[in-house]
PDB file of N, CA and C in Angstrom:
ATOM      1  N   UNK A   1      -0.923   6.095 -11.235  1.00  0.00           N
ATOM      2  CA  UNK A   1      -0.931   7.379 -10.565  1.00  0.00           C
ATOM      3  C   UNK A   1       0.045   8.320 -11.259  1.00  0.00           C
ATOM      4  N   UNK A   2      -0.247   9.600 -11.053  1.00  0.00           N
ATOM      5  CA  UNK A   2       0.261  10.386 -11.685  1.00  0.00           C
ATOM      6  C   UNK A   2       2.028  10.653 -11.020  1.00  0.00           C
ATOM      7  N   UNK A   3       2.884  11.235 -11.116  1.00  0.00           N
ATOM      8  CA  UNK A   3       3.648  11.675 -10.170  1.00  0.00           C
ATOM      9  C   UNK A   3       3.258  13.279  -9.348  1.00  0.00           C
ATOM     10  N   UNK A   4       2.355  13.782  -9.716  1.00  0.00           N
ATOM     11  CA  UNK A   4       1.861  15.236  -9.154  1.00  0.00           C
ATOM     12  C   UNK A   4       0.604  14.321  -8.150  1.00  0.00           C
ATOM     13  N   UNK A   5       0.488  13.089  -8.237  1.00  0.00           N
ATOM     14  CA  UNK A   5      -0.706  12.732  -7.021  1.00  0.00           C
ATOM     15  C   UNK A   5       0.230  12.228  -5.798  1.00  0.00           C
ATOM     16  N   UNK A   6       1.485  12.484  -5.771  1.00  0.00           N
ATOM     17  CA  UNK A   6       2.236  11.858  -4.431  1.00  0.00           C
ATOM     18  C   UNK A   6       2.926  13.241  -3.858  1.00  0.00           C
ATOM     19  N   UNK A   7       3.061  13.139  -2.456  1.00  0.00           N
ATOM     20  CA  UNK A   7       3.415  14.064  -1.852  1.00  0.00           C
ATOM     21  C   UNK A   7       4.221  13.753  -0.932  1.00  0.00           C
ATOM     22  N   UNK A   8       5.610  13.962  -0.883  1.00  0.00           N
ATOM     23  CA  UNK A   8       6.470  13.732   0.006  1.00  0.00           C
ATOM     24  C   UNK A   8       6.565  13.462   1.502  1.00  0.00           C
ATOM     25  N   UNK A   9       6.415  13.059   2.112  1.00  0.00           N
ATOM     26  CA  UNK A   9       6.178  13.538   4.290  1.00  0.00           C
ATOM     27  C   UNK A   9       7.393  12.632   4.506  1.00  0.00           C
ATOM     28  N   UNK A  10       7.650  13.477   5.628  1.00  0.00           N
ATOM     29  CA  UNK A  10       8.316  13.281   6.585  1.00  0.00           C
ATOM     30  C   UNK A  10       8.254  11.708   7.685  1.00  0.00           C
ATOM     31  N   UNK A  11       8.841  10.955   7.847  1.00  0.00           N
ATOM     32  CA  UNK A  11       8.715   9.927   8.553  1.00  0.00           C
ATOM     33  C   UNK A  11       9.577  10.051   9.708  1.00  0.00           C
ATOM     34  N   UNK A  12       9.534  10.956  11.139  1.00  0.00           N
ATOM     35  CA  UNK A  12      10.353  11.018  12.011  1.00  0.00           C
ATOM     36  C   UNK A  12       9.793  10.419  13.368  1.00  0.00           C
ATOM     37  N   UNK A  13      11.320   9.600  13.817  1.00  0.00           N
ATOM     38  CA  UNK A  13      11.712   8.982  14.704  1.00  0.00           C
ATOM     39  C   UNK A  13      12.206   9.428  15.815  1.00  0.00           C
ATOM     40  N   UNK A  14      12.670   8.865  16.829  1.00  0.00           N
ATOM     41  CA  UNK A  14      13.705   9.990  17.794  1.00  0.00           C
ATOM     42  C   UNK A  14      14.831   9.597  17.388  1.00  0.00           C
ATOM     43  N   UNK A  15      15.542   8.296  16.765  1.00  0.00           N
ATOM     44  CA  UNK A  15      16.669   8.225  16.047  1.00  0.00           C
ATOM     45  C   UNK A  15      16.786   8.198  14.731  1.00  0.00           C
ATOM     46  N   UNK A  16      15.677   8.343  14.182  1.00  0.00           N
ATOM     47  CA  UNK A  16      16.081   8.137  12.557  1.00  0.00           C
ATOM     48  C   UNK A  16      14.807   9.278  11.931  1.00  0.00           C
ATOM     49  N   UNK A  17      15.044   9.809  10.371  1.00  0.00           N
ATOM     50  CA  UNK A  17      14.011  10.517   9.833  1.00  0.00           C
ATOM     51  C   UNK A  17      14.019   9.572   8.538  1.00  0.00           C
ATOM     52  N   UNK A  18      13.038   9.080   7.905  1.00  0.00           N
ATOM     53  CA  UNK A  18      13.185   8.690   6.782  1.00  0.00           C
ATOM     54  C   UNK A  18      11.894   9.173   5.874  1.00  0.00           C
ATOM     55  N   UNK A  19      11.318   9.168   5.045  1.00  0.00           N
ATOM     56  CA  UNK A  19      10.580   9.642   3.753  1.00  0.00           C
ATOM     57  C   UNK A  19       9.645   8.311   3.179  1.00  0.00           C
ATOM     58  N   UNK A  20       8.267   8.748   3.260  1.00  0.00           N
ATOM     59  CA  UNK A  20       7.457   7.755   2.603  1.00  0.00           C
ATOM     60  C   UNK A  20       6.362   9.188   1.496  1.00  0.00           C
ATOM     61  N   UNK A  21       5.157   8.489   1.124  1.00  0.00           N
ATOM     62  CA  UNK A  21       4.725   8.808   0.451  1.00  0.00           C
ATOM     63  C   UNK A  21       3.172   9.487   0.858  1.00  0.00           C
ATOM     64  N   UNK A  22       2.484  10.437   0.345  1.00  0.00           N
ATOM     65  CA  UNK A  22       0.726  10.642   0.798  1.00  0.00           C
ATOM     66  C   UNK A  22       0.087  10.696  -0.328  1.00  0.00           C
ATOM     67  N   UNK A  23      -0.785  10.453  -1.084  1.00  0.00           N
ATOM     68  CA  UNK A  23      -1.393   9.921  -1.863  1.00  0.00           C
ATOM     69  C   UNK A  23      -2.473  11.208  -1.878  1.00  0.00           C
ATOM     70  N   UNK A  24      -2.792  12.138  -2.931  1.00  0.00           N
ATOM     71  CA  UNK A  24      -3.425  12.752  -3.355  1.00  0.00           C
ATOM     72  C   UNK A  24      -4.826  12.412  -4.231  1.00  0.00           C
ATOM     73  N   UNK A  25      -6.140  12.869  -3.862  1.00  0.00           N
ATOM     74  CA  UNK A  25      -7.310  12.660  -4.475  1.00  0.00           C
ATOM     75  C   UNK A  25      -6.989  13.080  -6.273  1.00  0.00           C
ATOM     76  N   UNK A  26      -7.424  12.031  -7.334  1.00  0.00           N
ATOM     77  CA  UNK A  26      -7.766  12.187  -8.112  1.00  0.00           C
ATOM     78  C   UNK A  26      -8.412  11.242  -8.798  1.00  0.00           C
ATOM     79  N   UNK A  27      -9.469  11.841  -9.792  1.00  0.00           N
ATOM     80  CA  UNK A  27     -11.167  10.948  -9.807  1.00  0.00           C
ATOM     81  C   UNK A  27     -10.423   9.767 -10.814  1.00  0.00           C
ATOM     82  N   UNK A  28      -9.647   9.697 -11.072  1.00  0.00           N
ATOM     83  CA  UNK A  28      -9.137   8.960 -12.414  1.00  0.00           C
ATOM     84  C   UNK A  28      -8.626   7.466 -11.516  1.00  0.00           C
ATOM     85  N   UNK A  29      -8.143   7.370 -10.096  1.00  0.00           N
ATOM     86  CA  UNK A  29      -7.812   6.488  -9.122  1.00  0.00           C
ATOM     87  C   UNK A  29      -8.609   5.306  -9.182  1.00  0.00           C
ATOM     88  N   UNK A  30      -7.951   3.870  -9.374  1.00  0.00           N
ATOM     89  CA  UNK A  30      -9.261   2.996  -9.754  1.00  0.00           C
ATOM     90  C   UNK A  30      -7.927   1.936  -8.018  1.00  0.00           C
ATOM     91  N   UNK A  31      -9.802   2.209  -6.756  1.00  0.00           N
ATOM     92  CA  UNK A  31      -9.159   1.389  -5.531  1.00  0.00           C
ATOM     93  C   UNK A  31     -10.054  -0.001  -5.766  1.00  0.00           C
ATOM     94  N   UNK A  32      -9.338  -1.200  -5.137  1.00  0.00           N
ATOM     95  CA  UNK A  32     -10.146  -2.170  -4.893  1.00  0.00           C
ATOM     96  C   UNK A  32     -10.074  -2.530  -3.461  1.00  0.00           C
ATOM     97  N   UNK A  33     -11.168  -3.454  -3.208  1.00  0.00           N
ATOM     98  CA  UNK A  33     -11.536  -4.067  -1.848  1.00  0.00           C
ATOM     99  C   UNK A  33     -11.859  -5.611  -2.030  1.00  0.00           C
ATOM    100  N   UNK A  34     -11.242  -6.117  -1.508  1.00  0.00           N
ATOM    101  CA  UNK A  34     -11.672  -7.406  -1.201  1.00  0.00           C
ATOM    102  C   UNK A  34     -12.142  -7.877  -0.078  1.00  0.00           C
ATOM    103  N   UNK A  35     -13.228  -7.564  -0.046  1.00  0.00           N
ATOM    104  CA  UNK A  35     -14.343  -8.315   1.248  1.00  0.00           C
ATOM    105  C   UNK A  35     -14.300  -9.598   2.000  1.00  0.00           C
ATOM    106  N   UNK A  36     -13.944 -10.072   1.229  1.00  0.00           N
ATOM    107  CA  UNK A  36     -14.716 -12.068   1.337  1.00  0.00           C
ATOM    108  C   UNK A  36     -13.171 -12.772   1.428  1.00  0.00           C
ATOM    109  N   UNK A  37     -11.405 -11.979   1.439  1.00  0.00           N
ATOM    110  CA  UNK A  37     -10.835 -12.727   1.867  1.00  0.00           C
ATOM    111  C   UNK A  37     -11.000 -13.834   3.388  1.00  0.00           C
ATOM    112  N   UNK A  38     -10.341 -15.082   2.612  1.00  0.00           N
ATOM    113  CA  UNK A  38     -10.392 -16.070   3.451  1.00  0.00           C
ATOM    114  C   UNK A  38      -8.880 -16.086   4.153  1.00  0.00           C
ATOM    115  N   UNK A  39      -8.646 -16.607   5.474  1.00  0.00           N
ATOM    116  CA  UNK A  39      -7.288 -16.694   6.325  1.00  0.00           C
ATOM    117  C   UNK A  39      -6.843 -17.725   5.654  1.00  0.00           C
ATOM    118  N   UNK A  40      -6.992 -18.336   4.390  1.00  0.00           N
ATOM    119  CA  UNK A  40      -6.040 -19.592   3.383  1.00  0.00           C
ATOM    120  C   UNK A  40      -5.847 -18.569   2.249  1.00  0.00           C
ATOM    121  N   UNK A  41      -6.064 -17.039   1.662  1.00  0.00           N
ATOM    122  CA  UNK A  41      -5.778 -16.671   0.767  1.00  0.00           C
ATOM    123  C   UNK A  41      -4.693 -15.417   1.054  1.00  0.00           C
ATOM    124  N   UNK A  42      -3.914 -14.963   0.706  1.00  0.00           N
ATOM    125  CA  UNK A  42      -3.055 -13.921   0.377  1.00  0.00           C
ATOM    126  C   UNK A  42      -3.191 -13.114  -0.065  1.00  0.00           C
ATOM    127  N   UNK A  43      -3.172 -11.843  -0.515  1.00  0.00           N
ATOM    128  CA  UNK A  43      -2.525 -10.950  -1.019  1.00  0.00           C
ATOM    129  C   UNK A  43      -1.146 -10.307  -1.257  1.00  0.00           C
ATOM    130  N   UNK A  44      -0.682 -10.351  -2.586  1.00  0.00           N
ATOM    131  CA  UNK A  44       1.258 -10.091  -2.574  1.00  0.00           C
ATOM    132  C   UNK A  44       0.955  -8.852  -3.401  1.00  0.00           C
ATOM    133  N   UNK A  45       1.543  -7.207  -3.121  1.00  0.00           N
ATOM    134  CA  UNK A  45       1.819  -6.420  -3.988  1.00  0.00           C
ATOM    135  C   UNK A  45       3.311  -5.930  -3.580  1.00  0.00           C
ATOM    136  N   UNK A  46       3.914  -5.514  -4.711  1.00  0.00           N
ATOM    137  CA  UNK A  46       5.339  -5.052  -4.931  1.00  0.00           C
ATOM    138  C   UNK A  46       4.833  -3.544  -4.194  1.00  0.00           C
ATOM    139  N   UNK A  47       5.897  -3.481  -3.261  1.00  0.00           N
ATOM    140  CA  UNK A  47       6.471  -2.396  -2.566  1.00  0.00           C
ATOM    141  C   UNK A  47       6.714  -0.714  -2.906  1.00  0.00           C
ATOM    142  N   UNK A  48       8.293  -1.698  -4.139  1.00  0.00           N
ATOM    143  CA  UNK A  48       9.108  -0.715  -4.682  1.00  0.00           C
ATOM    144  C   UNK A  48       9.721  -1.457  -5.633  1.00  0.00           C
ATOM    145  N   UNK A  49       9.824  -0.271  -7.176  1.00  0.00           N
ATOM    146  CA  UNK A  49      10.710  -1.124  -7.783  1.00  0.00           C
ATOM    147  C   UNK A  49      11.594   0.531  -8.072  1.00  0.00           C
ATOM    148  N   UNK A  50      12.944  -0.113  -8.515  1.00  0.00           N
ATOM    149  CA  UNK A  50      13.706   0.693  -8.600  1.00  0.00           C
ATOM    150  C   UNK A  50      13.839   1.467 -10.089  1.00  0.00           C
ATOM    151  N   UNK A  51      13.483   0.596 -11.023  1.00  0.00           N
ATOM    152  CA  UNK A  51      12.859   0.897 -12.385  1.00  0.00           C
ATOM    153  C   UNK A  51      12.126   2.081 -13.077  1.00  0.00           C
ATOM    154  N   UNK A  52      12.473   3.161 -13.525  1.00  0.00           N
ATOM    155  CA  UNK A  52      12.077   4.514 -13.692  1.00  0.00           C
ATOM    156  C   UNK A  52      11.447   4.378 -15.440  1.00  0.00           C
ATOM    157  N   UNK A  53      11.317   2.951 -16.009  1.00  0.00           N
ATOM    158  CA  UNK A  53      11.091   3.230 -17.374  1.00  0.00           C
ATOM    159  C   UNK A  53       9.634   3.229 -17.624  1.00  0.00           C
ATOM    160  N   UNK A  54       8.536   3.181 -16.513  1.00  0.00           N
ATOM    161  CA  UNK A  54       7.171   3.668 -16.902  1.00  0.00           C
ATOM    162  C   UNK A  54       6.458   2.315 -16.270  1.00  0.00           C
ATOM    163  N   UNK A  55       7.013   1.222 -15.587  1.00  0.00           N
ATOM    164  CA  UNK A  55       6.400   0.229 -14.597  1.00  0.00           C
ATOM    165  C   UNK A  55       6.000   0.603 -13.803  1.00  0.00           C
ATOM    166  N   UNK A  56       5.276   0.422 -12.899  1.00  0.00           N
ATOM    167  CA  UNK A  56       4.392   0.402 -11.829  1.00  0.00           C
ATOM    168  C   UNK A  56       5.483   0.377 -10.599  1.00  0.00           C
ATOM    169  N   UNK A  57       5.832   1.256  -9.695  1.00  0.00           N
ATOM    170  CA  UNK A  57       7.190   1.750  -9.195  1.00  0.00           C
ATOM    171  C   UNK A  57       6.530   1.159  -7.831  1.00  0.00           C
ATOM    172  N   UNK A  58       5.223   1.547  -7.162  1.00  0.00           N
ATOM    173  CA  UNK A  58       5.110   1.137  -5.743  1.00  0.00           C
ATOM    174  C   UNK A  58       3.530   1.449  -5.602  1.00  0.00           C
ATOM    175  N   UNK A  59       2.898   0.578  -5.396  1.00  0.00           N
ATOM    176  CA  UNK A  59       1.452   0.829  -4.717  1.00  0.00           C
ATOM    177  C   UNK A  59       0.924   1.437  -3.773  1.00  0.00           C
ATOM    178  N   UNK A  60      -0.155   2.515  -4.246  1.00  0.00           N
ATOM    179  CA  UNK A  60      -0.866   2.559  -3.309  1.00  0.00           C
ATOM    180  C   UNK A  60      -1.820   2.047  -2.231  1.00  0.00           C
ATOM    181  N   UNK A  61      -1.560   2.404  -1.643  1.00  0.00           N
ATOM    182  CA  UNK A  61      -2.892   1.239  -0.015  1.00  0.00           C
ATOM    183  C   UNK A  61      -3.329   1.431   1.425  1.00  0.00           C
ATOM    184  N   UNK A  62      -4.281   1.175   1.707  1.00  0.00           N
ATOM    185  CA  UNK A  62      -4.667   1.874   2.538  1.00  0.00           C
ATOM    186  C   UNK A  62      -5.747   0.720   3.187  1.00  0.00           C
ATOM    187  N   UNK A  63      -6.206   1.385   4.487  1.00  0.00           N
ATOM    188  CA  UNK A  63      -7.244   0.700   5.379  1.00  0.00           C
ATOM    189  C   UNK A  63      -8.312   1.253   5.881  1.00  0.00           C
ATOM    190  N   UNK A  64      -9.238   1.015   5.708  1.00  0.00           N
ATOM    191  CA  UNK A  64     -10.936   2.046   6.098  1.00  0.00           C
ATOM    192  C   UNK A  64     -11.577   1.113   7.410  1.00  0.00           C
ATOM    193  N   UNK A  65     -12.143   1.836   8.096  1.00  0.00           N
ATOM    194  CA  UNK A  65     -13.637   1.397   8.845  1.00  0.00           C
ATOM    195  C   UNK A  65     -14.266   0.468   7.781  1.00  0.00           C
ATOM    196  N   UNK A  66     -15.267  -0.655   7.681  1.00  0.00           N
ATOM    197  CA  UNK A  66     -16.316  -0.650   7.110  1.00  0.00           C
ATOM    198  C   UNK A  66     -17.627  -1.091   7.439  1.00  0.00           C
ATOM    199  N   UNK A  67     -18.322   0.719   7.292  1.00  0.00           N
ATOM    200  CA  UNK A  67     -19.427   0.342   7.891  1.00  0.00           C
ATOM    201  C   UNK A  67     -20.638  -0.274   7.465  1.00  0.00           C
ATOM    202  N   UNK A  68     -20.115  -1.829   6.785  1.00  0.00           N
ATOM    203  CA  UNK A  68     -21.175  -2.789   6.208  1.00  0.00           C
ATOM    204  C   UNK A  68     -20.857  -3.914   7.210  1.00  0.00           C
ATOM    205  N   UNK A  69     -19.932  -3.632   7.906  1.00  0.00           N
ATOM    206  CA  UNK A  69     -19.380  -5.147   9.035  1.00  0.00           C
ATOM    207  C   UNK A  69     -20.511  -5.084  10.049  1.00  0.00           C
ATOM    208  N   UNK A  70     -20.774  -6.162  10.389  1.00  0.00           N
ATOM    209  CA  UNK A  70     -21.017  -6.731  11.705  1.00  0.00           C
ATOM    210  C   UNK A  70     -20.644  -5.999  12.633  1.00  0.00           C
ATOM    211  N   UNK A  71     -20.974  -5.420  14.259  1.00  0.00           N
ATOM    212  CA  UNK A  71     -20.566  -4.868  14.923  1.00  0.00           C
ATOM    213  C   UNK A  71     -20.094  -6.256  16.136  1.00  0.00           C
ATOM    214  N   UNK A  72     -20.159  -7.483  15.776  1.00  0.00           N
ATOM    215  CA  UNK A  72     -19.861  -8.680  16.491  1.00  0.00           C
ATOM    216  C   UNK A  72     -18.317  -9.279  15.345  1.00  0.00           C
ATOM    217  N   UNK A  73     -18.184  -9.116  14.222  1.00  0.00           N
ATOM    218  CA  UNK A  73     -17.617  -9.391  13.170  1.00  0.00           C
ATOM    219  C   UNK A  73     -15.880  -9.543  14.193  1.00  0.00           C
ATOM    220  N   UNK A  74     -15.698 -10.478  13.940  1.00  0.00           N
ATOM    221  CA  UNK A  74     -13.953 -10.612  14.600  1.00  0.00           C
ATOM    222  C   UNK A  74     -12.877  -9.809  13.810  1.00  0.00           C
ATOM    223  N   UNK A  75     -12.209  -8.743  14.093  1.00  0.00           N
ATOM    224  CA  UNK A  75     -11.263  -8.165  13.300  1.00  0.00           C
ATOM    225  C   UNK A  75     -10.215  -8.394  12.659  1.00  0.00           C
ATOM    226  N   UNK A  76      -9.850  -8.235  11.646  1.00  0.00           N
ATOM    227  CA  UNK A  76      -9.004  -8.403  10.700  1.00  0.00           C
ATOM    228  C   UNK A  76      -8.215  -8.433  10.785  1.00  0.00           C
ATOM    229  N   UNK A  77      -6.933  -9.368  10.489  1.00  0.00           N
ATOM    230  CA  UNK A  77      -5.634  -9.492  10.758  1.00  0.00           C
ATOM    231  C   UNK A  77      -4.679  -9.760   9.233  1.00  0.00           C
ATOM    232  N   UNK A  78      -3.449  -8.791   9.877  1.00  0.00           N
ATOM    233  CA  UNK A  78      -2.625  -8.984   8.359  1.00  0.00           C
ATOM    234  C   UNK A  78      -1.313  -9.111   9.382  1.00  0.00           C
ATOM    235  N   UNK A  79      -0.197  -9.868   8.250  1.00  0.00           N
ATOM    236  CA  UNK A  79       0.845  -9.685   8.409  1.00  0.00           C
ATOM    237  C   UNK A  79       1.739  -9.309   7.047  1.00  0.00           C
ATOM    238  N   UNK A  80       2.669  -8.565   7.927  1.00  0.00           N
ATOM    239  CA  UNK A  80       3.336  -7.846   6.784  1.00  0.00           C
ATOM    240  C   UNK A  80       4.791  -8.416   6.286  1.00  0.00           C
ATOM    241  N   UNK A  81       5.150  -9.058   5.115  1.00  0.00           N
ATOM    242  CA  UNK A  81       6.638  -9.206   5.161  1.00  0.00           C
ATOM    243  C   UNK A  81       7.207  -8.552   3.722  1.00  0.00           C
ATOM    244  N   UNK A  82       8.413  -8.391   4.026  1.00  0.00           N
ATOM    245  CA  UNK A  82       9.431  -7.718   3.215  1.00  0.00           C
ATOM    246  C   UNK A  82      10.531  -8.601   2.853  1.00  0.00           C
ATOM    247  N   UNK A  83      10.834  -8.817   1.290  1.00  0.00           N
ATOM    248  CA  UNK A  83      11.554  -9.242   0.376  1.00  0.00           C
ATOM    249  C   UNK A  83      12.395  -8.872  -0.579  1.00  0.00           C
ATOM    250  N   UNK A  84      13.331  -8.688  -0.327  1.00  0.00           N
ATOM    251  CA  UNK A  84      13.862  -7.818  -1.652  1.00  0.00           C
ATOM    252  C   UNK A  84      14.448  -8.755  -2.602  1.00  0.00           C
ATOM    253  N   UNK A  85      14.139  -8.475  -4.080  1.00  0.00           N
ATOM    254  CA  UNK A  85      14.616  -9.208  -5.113  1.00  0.00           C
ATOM    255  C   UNK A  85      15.528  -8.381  -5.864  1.00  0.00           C
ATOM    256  N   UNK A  86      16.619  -8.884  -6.068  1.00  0.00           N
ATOM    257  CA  UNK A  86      17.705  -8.333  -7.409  1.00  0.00           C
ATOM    258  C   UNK A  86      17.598  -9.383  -8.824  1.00  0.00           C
ATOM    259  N   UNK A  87      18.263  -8.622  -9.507  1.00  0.00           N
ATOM    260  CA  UNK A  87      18.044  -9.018 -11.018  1.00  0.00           C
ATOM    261  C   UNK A  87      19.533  -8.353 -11.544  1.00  0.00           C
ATOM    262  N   UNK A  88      19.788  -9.059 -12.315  1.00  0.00           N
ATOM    263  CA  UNK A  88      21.135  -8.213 -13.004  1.00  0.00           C
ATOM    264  C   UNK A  88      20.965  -7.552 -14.030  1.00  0.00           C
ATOM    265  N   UNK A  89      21.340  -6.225 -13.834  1.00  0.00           N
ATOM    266  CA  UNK A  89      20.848  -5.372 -15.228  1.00  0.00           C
ATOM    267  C   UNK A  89      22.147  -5.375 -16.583  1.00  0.00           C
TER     268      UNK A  89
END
């Protein structure tokens, strides 16, 4: 992604304000979907990296309707966890 495809917002709380990201349309965006996960498989993507030398800093992601499901289809479940790794520079 470009840095002109992210757009700053606001993340407010009644005690805290903090800053995430909105993700701007451009045709060059390559999304994937994985359909056919199984509840024995995972998905792991990096967050954030702190690294400004041209790595892959934080993913985009997102969640849709899809209207190819089953309207009986049992809904989808994720859990989310957070890890932080250091490294010595």
């Amino acid at each position: 992604m470009a840095p002109t495809d992210l757009v700053a917002s606001d993340l407010v709380y009644r005690d805290y304000v903090g800053q995430s990201y909105l993700i701007t349309y451009n045709p060059t965006h390559q999304w994937f979907y994985l359909p056919q996960m199984q509840p024995s498989e995972a998905l792991l993507f990096k967050c954030f990296d702190s690294a400004i030398d041209g790595r892959a800093r934080f993913p985009a992601h997102t969640a849709f309707d899809d209207p190819t499901s089953p309207p009986d289809a049992p809904a989808r479940e994720s859990i989310e966890l957070r890890t932080l790794v250091f490294y010595p520079t």
